[in-house]
Protein backbone atom coordinates (compact mmCIF):
# COMPACT_ATOMS: atom_id res chain seq x y z
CA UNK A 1 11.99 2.00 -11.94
CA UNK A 2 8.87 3.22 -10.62
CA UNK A 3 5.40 2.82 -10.73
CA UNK A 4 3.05 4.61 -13.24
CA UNK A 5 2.09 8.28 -13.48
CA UNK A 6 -0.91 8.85 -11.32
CA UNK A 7 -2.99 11.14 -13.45
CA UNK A 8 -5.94 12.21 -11.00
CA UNK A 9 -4.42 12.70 -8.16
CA UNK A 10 -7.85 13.12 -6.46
CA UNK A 11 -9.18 9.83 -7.37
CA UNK A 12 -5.37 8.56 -6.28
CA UNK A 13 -5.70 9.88 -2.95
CA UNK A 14 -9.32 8.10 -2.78
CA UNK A 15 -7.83 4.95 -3.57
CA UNK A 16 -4.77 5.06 -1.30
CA UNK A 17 -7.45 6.46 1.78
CA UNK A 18 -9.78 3.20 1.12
CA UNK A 19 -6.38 1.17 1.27
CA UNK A 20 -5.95 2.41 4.65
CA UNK A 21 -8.59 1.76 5.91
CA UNK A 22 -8.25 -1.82 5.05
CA UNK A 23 -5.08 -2.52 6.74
CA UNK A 24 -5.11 -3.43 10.38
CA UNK A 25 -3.73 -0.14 12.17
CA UNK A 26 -3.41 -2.22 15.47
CA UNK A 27 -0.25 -4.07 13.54
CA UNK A 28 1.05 -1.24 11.34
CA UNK A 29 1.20 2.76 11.11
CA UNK A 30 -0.04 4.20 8.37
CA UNK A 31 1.01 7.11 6.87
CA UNK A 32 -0.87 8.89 3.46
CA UNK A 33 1.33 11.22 1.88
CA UNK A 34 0.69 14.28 -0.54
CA UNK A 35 2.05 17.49 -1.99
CA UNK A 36 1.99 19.85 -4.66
CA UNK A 37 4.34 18.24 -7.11
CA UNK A 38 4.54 14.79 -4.87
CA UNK A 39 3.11 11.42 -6.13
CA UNK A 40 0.60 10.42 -3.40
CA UNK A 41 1.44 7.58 -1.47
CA UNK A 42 0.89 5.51 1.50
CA UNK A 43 3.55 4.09 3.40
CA UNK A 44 3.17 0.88 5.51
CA UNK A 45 5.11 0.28 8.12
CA UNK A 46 5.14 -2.92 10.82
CA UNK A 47 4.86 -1.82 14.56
CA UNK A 48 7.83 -3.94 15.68
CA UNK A 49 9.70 -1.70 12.84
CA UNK A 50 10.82 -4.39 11.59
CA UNK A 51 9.33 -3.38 7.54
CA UNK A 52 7.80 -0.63 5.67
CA UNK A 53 7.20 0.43 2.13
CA UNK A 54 5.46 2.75 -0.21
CA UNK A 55 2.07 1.89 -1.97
CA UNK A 56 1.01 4.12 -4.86
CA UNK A 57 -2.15 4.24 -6.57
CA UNK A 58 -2.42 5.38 -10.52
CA UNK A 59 -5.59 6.22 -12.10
CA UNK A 60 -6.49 3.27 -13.93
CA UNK A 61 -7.37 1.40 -11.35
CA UNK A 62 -4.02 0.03 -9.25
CA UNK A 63 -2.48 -0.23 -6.34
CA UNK A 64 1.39 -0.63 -7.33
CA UNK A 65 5.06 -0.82 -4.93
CA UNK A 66 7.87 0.96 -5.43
CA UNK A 67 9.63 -0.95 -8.40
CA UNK A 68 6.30 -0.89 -10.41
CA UNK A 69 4.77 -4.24 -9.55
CA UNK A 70 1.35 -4.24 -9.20
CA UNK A 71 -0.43 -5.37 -6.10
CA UNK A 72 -4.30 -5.30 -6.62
CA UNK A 73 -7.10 -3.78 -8.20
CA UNK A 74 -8.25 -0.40 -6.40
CA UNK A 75 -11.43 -1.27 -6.70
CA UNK A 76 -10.67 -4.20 -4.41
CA UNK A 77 -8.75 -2.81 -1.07
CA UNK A 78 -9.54 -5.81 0.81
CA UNK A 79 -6.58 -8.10 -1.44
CA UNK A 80 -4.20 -5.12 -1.46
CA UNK A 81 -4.49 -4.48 2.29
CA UNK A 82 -3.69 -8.61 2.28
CA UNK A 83 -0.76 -8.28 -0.01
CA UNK A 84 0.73 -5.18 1.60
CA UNK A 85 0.11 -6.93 4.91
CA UNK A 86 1.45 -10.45 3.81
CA UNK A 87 4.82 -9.07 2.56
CA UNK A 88 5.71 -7.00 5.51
CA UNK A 89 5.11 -9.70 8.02
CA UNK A 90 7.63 -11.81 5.95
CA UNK A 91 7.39 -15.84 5.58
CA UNK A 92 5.53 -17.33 7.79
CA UNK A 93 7.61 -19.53 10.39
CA UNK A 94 7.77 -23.43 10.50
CA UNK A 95 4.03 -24.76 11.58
CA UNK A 96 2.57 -22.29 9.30
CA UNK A 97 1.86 -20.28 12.73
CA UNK A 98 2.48 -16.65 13.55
């Protein structure tokens, strides 16, 4: 399954820029993806190399993954860049610290 249609791409492309900006670039590389006939997308991934994924943005107004889950509002990049963040550093170890 996959995540919504993305009907303006331009506004998609927006969306998925103001994502990346949000994410920390010191802790993962950031690559925004588009192309005639292409879905735009940014993929995530981890410096260690450890993770990575695909974020897509649609045009009414989310950030989604892959298998059509939504991750945040794009009108709020701060919680997606959190989420995306969050999930690729995996659980946090015992103590809570990382």
């Amino acid at each position: 399954m996959t995540a919504p249609a993305a009907p303006g791409v331009p506004a998609t492309v927006a969306a998925l820029e103001r994502l990346a900006a949000a994410i920390s670039p010191g802790e993962f590389a950031i690559t925004l993806t588009t192309g005639t006939g292409r879905r735009p997308r940014l993929t995530v991934c981890s410096r260690s190399g450890s993770a990575a994924e695909d974020v897509y943005a649609d045009g009414n107004g989310w950030f989604w993954w892959p298998w059509a889950e939504r991750i945040a509002g794009t009108a709020d990049p701060l919680t997606a860049a959190y989420r995306v963040s969050a999930a690729l550093r995996g659980p946090a170890p015992a103590g809570g610290r990382r």
